[in-house]
N, C-alpha and C. Protein backbone atom coordinates (compact mmCIF):
# COMPACT_ATOMS: atom_id res chain seq x y z
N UNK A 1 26.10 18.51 2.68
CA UNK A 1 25.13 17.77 1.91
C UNK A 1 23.94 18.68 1.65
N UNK A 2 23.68 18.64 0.44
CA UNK A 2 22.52 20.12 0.33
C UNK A 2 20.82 18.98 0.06
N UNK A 3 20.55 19.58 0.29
CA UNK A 3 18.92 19.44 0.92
C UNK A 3 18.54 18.39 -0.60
N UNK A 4 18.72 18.58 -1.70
CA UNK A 4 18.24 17.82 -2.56
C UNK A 4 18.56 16.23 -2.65
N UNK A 5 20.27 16.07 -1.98
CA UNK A 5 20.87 14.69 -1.96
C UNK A 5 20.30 14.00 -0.04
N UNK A 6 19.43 15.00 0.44
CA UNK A 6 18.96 14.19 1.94
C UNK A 6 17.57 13.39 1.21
N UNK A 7 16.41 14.24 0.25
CA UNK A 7 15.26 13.78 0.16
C UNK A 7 15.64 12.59 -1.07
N UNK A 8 16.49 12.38 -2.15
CA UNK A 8 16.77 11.62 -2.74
C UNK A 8 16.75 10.01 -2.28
N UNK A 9 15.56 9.26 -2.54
CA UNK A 9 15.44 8.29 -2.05
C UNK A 9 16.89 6.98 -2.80
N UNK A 10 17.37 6.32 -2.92
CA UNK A 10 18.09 5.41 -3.15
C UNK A 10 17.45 4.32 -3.50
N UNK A 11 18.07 3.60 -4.75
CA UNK A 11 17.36 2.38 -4.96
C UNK A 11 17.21 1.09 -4.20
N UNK A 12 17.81 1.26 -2.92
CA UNK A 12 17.60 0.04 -2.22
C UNK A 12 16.11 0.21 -1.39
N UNK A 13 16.06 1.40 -1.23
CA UNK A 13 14.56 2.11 -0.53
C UNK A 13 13.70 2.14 -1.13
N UNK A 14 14.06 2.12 -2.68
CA UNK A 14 12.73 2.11 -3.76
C UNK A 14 12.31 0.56 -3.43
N UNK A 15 13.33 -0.12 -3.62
CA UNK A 15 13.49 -1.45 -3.73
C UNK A 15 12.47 -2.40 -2.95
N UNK A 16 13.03 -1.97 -1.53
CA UNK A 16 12.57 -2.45 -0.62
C UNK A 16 10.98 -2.33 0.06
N UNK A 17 10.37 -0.84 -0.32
CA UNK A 17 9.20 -0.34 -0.45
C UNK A 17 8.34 -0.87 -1.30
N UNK A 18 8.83 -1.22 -2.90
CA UNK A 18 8.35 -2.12 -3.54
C UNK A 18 7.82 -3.92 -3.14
N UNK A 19 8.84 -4.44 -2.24
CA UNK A 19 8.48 -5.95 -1.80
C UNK A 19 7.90 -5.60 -0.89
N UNK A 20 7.82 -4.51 0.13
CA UNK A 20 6.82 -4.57 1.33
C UNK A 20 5.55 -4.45 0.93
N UNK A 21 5.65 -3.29 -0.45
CA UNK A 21 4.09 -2.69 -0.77
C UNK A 21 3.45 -3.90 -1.36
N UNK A 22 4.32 -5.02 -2.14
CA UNK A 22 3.68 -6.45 -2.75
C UNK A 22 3.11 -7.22 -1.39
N UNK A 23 4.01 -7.24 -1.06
CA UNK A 23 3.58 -8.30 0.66
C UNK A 23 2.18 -7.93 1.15
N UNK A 24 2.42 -6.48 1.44
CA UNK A 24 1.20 -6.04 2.41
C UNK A 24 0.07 -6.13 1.09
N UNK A 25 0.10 -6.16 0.18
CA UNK A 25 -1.13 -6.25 -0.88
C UNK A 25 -1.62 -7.59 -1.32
N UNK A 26 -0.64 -8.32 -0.81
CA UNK A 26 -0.88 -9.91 -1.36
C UNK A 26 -1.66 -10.29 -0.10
N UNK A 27 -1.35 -9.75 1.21
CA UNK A 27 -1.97 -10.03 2.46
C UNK A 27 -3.40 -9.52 2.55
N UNK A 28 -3.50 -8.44 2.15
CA UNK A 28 -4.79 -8.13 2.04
C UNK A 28 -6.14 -8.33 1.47
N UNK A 29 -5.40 -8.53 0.21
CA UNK A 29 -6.23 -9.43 -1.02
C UNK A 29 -6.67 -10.83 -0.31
N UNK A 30 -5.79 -11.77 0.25
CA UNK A 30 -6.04 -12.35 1.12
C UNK A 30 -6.80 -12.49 2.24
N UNK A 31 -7.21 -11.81 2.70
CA UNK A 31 -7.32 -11.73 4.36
C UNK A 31 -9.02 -11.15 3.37
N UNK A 32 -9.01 -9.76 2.53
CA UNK A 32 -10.11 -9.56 2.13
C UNK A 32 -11.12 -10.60 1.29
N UNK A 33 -10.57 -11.48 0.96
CA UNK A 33 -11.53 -13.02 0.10
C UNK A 33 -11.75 -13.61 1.33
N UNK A 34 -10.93 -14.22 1.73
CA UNK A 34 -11.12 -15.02 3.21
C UNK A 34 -12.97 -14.57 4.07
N UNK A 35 -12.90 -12.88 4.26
CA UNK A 35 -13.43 -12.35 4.67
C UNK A 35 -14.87 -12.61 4.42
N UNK A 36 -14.79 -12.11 3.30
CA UNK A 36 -15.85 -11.65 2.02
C UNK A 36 -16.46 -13.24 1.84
N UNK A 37 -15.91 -14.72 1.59
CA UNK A 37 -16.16 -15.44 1.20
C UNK A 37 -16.76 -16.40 2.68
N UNK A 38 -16.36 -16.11 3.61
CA UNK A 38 -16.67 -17.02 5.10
C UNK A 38 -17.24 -16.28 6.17
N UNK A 39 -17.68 -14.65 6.08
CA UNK A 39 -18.22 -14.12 7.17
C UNK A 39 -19.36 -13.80 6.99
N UNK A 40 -20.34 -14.70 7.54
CA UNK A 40 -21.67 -14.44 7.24
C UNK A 40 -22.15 -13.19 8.28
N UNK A 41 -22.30 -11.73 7.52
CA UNK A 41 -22.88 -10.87 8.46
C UNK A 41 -23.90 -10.13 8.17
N UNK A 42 -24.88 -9.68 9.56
CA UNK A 42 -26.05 -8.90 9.04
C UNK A 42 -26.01 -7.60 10.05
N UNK A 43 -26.95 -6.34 9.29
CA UNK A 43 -26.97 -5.54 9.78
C UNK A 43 -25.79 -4.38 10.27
N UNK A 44 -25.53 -4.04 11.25
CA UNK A 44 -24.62 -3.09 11.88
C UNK A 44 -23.29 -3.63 11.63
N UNK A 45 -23.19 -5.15 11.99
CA UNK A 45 -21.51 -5.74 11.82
C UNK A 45 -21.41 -5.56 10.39
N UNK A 46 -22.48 -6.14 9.11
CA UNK A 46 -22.33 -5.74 8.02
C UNK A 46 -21.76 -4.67 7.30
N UNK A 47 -22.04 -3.14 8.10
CA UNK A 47 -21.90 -2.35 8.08
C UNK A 47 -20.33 -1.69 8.22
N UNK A 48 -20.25 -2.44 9.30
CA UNK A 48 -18.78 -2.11 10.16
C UNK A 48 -17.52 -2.90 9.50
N UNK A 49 -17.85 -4.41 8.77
CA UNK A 49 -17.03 -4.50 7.94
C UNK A 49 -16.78 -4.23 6.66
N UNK A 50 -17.84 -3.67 6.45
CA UNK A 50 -17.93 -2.82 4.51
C UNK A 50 -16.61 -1.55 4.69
N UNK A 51 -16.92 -1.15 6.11
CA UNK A 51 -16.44 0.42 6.15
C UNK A 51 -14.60 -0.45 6.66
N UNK A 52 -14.47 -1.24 7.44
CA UNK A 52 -13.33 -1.83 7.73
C UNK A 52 -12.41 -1.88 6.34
N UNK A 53 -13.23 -3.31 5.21
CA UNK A 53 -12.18 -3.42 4.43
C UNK A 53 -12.69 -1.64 3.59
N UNK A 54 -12.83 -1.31 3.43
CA UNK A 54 -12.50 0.35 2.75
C UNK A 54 -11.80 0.51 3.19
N UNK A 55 -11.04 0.60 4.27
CA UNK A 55 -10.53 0.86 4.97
C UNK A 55 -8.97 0.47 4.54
N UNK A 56 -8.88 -0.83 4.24
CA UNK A 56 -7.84 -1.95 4.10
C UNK A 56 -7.69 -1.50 1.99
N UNK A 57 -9.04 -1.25 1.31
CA UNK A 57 -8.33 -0.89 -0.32
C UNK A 57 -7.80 0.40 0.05
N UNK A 58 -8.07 1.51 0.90
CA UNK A 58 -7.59 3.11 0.48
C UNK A 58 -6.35 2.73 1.13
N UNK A 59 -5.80 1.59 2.28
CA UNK A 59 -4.36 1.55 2.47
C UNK A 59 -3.54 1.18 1.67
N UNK A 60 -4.27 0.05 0.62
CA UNK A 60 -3.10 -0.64 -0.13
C UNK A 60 -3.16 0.35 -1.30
N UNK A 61 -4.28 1.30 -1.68
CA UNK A 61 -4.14 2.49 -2.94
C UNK A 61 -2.82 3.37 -2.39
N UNK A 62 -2.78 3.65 -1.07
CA UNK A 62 -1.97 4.63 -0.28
C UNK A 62 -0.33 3.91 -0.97
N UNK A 63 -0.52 2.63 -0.22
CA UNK A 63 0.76 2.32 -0.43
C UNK A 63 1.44 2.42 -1.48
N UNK A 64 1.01 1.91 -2.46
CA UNK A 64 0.98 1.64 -4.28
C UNK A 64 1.20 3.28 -4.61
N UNK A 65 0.78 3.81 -4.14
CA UNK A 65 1.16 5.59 -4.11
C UNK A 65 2.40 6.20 -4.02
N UNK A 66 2.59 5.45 -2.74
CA UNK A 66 3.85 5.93 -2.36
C UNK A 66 4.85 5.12 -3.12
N UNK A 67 5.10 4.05 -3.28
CA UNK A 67 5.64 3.19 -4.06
C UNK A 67 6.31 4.10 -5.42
N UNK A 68 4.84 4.03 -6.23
CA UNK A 68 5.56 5.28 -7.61
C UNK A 68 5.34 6.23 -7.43
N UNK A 69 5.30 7.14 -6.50
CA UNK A 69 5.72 8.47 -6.15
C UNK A 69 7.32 8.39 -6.01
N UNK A 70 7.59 7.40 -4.96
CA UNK A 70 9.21 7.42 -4.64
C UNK A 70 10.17 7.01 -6.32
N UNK A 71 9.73 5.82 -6.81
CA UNK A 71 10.36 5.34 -8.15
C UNK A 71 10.35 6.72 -9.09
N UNK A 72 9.45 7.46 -9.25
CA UNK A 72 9.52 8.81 -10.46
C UNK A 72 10.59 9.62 -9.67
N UNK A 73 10.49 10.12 -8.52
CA UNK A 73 11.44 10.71 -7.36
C UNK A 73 13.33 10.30 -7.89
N UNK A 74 13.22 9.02 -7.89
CA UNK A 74 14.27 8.34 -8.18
C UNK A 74 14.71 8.84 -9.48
N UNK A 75 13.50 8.46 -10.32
CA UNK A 75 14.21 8.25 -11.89
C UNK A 75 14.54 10.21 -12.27
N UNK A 76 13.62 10.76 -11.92
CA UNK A 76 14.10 12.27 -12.47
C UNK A 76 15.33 12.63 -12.38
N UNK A 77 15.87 12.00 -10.97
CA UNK A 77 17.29 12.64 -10.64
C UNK A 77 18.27 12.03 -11.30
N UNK A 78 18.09 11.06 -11.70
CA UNK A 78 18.91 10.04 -12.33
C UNK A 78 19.46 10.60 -13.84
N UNK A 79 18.48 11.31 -14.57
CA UNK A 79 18.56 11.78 -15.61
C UNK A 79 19.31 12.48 -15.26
């Protein structure tokens, strides 16, 4: 098996990366309104959750990354 058909992701992996990367983004979006809309905070905690959810958009940018990084991965070889 030569090195190009090991990194070749498969469409069930695209697939499946795709409904996790929706899930974990639908959760977050979630969890981040929830947040944003019912946590009354001042000062330092203010602080600590500004830097938290940053924390929570550069994961779901990450994910969404990897997502169509892997799908272009896919489609080149396909051609």
């Amino acid at each position: 098996m030569s090195q190009q058909e090991q990194v070749r992701p498969d469409n069930s992996t695209v697939t499946s990366r795709l409904v996790i990367t929706l899930l974990f983004t639908a959760v977050q979006v979630w969890a981040l309104v929830l947040v944003i809309n019912r946590f009354p905070a001042e000062g330092l905690v203010q602080l600590a959750l500004a830097v938290a959810l940053a924390g929570t958009v550069l994961s779901v940018l990450n994910a969404w990354e990897e997502v169509l990084l892997s799908s272009r991965r896919g489609s080149r070889r396909d051609r």
